[in-house]
Protein backbone atom coordinates (compact mmCIF):
# COMPACT_ATOMS: atom_id res chain seq x y z
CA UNK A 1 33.22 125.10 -44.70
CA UNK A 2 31.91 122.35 -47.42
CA UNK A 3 29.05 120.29 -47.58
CA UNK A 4 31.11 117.52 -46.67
CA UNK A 5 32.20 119.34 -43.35
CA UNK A 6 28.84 120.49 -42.75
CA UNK A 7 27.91 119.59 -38.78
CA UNK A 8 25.61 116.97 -38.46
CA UNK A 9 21.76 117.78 -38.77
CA UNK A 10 22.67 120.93 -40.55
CA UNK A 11 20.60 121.13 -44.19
CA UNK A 12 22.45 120.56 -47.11
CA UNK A 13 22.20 124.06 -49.46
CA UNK A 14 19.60 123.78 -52.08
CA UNK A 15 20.46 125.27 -55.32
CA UNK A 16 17.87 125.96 -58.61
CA UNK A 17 20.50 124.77 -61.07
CA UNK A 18 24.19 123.15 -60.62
CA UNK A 19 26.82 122.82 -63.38
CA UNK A 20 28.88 120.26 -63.90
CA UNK A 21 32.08 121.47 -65.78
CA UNK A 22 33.57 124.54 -66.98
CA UNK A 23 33.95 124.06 -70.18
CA UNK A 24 32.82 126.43 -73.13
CA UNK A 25 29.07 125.05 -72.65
CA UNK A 26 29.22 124.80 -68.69
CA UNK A 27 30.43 128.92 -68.77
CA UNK A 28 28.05 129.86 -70.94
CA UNK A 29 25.44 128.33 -69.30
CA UNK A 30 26.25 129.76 -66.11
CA UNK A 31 26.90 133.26 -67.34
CA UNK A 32 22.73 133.03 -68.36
CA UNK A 33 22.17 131.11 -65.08
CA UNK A 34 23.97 134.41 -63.31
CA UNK A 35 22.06 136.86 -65.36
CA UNK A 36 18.39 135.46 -64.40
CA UNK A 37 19.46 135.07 -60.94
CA UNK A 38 19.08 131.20 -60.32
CA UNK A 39 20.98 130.17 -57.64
CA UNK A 40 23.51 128.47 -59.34
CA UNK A 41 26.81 126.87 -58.70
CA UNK A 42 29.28 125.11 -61.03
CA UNK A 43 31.62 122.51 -59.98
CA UNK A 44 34.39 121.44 -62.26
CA UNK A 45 37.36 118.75 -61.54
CA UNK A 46 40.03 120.20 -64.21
CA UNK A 47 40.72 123.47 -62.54
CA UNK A 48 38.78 125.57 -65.31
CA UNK A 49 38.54 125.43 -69.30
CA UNK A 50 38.01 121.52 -69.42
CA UNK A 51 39.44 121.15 -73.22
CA UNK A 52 39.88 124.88 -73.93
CA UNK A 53 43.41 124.27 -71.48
CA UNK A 54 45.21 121.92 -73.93
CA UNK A 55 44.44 124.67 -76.88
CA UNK A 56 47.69 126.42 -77.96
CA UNK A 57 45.33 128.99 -80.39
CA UNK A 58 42.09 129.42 -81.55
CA UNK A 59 40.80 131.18 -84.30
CA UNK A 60 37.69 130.47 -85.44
CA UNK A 61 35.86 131.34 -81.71
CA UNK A 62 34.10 134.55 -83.34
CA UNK A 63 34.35 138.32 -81.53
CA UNK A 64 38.63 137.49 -81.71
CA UNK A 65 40.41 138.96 -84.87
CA UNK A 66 43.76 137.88 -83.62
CA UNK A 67 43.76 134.23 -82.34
CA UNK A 68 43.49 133.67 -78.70
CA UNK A 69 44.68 130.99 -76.34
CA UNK A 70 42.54 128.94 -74.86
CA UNK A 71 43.46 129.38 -71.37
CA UNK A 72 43.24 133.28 -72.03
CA UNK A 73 39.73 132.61 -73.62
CA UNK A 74 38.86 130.16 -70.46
CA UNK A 75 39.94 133.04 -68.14
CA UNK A 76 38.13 135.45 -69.62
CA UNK A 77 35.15 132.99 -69.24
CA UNK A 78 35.80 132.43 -65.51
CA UNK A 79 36.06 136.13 -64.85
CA UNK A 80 32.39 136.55 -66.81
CA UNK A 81 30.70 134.30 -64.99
CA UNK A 82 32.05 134.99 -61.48
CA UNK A 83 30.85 138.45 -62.25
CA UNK A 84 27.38 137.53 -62.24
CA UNK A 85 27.37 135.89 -58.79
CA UNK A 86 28.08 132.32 -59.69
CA UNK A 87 30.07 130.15 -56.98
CA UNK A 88 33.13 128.17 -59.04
CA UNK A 89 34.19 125.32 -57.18
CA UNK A 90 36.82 122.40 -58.11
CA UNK A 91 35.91 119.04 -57.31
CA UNK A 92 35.72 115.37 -58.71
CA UNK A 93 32.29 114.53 -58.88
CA UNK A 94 32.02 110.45 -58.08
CA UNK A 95 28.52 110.56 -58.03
CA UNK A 96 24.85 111.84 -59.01
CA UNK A 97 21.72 110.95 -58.02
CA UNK A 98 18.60 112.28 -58.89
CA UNK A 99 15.93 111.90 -55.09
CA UNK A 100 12.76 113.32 -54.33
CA UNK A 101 14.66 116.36 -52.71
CA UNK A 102 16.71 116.73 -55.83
CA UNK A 103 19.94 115.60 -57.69
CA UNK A 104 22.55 115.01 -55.24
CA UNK A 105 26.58 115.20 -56.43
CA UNK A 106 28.87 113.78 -54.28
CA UNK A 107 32.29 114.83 -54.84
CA UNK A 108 35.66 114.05 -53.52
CA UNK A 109 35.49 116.67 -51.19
CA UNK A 110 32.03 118.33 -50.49
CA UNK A 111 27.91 116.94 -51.62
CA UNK A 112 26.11 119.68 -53.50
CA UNK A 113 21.71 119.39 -54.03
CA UNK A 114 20.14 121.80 -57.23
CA UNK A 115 16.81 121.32 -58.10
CA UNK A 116 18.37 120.78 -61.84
CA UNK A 117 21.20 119.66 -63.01
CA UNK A 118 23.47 120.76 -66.57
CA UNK A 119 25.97 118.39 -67.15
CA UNK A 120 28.73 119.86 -69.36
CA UNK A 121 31.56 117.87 -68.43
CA UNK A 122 33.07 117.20 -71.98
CA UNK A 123 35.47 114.24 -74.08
CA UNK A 124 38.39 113.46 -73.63
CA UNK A 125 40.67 112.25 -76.72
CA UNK A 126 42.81 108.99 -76.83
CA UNK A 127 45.98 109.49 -76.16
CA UNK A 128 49.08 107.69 -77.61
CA UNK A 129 50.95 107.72 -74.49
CA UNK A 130 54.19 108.21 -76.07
CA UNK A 131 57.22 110.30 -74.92
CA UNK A 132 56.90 113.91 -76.25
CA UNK A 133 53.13 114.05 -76.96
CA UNK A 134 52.30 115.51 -72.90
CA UNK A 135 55.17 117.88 -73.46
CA UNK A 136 54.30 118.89 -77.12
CA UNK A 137 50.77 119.48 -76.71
CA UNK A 138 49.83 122.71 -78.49
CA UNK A 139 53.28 123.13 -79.51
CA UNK A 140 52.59 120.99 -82.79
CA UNK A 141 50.52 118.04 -81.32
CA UNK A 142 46.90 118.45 -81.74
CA UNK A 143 43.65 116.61 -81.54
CA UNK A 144 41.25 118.99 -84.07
CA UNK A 145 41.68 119.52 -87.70
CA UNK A 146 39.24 122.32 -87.72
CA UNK A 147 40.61 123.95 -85.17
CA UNK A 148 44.18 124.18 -85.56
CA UNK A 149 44.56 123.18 -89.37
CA UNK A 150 45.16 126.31 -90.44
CA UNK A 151 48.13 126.74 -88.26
CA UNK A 152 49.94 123.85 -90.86
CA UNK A 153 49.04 126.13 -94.36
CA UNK A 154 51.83 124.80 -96.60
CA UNK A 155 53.56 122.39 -93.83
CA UNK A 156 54.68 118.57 -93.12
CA UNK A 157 51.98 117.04 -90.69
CA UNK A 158 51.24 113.58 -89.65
CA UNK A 159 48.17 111.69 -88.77
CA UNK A 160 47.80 109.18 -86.70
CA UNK A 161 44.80 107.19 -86.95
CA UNK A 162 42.58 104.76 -89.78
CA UNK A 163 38.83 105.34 -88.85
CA UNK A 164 36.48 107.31 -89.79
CA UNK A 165 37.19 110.55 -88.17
CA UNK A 166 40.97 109.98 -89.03
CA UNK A 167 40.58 109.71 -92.34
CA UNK A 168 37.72 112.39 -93.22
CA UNK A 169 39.89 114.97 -90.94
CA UNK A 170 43.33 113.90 -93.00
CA UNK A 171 41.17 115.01 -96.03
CA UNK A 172 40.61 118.12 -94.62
CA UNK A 173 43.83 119.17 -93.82
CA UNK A 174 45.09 117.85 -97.04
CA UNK A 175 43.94 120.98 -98.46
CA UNK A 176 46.11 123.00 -96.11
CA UNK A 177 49.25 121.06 -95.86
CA UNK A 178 52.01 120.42 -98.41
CA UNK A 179 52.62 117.14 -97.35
CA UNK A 180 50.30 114.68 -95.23
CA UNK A 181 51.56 111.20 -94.04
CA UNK A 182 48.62 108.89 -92.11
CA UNK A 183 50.51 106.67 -89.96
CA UNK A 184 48.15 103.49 -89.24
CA UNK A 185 48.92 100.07 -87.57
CA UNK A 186 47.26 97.79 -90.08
CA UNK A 187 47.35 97.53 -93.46
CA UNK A 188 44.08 98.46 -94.11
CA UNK A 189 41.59 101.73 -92.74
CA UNK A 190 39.06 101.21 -91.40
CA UNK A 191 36.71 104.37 -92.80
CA UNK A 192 33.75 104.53 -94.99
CA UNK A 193 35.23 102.98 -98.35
CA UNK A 194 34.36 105.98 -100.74
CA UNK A 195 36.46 108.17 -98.27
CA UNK A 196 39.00 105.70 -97.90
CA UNK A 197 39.33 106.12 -101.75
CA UNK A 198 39.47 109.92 -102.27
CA UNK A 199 42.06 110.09 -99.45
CA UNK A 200 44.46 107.43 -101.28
CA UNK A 201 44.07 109.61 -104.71
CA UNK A 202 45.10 112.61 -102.94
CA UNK A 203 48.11 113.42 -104.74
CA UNK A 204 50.00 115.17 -101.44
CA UNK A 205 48.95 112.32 -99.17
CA UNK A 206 51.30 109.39 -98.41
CA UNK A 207 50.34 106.38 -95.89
CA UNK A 208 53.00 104.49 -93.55
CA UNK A 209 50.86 101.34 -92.71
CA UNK A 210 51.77 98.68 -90.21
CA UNK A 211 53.10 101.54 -88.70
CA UNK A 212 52.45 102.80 -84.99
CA UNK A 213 54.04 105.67 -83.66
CA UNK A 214 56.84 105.63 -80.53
CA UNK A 215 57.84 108.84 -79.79
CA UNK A 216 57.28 112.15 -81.02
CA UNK A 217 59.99 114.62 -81.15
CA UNK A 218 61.05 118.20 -80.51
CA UNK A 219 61.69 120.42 -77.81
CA UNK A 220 59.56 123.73 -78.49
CA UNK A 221 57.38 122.45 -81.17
CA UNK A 222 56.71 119.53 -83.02
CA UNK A 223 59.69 118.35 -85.29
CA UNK A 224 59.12 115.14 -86.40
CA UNK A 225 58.24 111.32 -85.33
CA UNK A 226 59.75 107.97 -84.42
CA UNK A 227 58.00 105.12 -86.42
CA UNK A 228 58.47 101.26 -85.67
CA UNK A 229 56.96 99.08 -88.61
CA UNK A 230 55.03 96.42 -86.42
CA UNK A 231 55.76 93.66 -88.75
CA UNK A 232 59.25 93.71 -89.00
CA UNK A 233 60.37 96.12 -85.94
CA UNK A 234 62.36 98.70 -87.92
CA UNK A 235 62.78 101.87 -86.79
CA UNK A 236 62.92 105.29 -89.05
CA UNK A 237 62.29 109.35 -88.17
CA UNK A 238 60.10 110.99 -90.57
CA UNK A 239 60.33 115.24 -89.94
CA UNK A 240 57.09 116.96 -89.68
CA UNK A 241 55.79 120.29 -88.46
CA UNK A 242 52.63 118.87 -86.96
CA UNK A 243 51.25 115.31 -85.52
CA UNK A 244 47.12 115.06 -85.50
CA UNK A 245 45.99 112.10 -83.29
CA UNK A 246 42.56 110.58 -84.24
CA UNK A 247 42.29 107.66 -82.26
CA UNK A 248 39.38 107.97 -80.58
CA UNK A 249 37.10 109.83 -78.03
CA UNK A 250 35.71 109.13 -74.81
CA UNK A 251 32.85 111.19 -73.04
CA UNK A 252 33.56 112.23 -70.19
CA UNK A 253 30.23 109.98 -67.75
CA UNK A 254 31.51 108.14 -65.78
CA UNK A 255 29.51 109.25 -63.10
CA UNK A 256 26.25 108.99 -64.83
CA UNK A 257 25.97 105.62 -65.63
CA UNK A 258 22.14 104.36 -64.46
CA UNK A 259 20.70 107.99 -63.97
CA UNK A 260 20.26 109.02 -67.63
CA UNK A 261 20.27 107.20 -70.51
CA UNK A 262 23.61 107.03 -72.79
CA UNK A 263 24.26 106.38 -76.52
CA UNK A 264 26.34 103.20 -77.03
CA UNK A 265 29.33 105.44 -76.95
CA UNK A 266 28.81 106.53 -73.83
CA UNK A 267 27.55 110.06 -74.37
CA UNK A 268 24.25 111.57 -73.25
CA UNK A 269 21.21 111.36 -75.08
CA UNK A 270 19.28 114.70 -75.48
CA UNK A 271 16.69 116.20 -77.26
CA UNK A 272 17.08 119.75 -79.22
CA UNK A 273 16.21 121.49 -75.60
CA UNK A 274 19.55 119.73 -74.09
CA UNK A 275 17.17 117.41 -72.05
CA UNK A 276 18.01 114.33 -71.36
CA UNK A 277 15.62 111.04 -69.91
CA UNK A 278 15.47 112.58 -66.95
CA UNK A 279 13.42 115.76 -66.87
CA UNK A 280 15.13 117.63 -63.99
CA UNK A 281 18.79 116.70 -66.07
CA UNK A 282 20.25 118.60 -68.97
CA UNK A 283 23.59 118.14 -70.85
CA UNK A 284 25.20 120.36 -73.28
CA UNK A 285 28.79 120.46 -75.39
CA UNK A 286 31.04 117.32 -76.35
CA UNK A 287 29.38 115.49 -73.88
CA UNK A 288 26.22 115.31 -75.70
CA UNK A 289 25.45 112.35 -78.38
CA UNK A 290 25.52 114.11 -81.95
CA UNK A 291 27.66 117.20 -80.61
CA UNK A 292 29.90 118.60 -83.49
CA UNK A 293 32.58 119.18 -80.24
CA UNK A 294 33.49 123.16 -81.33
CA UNK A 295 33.52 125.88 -78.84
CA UNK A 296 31.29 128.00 -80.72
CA UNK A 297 28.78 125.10 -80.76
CA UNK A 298 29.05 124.10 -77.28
CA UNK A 299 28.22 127.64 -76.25
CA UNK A 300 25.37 127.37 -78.13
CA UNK A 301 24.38 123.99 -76.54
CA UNK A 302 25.15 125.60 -72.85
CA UNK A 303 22.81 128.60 -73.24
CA UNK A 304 20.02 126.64 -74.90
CA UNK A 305 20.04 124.19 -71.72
CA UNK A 306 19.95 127.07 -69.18
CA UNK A 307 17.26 128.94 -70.91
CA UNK A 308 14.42 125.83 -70.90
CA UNK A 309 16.15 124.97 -67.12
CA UNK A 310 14.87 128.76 -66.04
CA UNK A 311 11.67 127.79 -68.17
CA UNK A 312 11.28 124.44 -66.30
CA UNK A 313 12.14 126.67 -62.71
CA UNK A 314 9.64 129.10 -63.39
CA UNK A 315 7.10 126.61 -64.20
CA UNK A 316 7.11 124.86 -61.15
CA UNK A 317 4.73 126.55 -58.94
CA UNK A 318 5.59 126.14 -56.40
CA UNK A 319 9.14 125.10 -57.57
CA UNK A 320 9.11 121.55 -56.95
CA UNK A 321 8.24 121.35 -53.54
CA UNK A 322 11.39 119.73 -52.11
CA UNK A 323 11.75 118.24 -48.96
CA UNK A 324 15.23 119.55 -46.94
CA UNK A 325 18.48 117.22 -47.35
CA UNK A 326 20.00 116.46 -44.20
CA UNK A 327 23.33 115.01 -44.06
């Protein structure tokens, strides 16, 4: 039976620590949360993996020789921390509060109380919204250089995109590719000039400007684009092996808005201990303001935010003397 289904009168289950997302950083977390035996629960609204799901391979998660997908790698996860004792639940979280009696997450389906809170509920990258880029998603259409760059050694790959992140990644995989052609819809970037300028000398890179793109193509895997030149409508193909999109990220807080404090992005501010404004309210991974969103990293940020949580926990003596939620 749920929280939501709870009889009336019936206490609401207080837990020391409750995870939002399960994601690299909100598994990681609660794999440590399991070990110290804090009553812990995570709650996730993607069905497990947040990002880790739309990776086709990774390779540079260390302890893997051979790369490994990232739903394998998000199973594996799952499996850990179940093993410890930790309740996985799926829900859409609409809101948290943070009360006398502790934070409060209502969700679409049940209402969960901890006496902290982790939030690890990730980015999400703008999409294009074009035919073939759902489909083709880890089959050749990717939103991380770093991570799957070196899939495209000696290849044809496009990138989308004329900021700064667009521009600094297309650098990047210049070194890998044979051929790299940034497709942007103006006719100027918009990056840091002295980037702007090594990318344009780059003697493999090509730019399409006034250019957006309508469709990407393949059936299997990526095998090339359909272009339409905004000022004068024309239509071409250009063949390539890979498309990067770089168009933008957006943190996943919806539901946070008013209870800690956010960057002008959106993302959550912390400190180097993953706390945020409010004391009893941590955040860790790509949802955090300065994150470097990696996997290795957002494990990192997970554990680091469940270790001063368990410090915080065992400090309060008594813990936090918390009054009994009642539906």
């Amino acid at each position: 039976m749920g929280e939501a289904e709870k009889p009336a009168g019936e206490p609401l289950e207080l837990h020391d620590v409750a995870i939002l997302g399960g994601g690299a950083a909100g598994y990681a977390a609660a794999i440590y949360a399991g070990r110290a035996r804090l009553s812990t629960v995570l709650v996730d609204a993607m069905g497990g993996g947040g990002q880790l799901n739309v990776i086709d391979l990774i390779e540079n998660y260390p302890g893997f020789p051979e790369p490994v997908s990232g739903p394998d790698l998000q199973e594996a996860m799952r499996k850990q921390v179940e093993r410890f004792g930790v309740v996985v639940t799926f829900d859409q979280i609409e809101q948290v509060s943070s009360r006398e009696d502790g934070i409060h997450l209502q969700g679409a389906y049940e209402r969960f109380r901890a006496r902290t809170l982790l939030v690890a509920t990730g980015a999400h990258h703008r999409e294009l919204a074009v035919p073939g880029e759902e489909r083709l998603k880890g089959r050749g259409v990717s939103y991380c250089a770093t991570c799957d760059g070196n899939f495209f050694k000696d290849q044809r790959v496009v990138v989308v995109g004329g900021g700064d992140t667009a521009v600094k990644d297309a650098i990047y995989l210049s070194r890998l590719v044979r051929k790299l052609t940034l497709v942007h819809r103006r006719d100027r970037l918009r990056a840091e000039k002295v980037m702007q300028e090594k990318l344009l000398a780059l003697p493999n890179v090509e730019v399409r400007w006034d250019s957006v793109v309508e469709e990407i193509l393949g059936e299997d895997k990526v095998t090339g684009v359909r272009l339409r030149q905004v000022k004068t409508g024309a239509s071409s193909e250009l063949a390539t092996d890979g498309v990067f999109i770089f168009i933008g990220v957006l943190p996943n807080t919806g539901s946070l808005k008013g209870v800690v404090e956010l960057d002008p992005a959106g993302y959550v501010k912390t400190d180097v201990n993953m706390r945020t404004s409010n004391p009893h309210i941590f955040a860790a991974g790509d949802v955090r303001s300065q994150s470097v969103k990696q996997i290795a990293a957002a494990v990192g940020d997970g554990v680091t935010a469940i270790l001063r949580i368990q410090e915080l926990i065992d400090t309060e003596t008594p813990p936090r003397e918390l009054p009994v939620a009642r539906p």
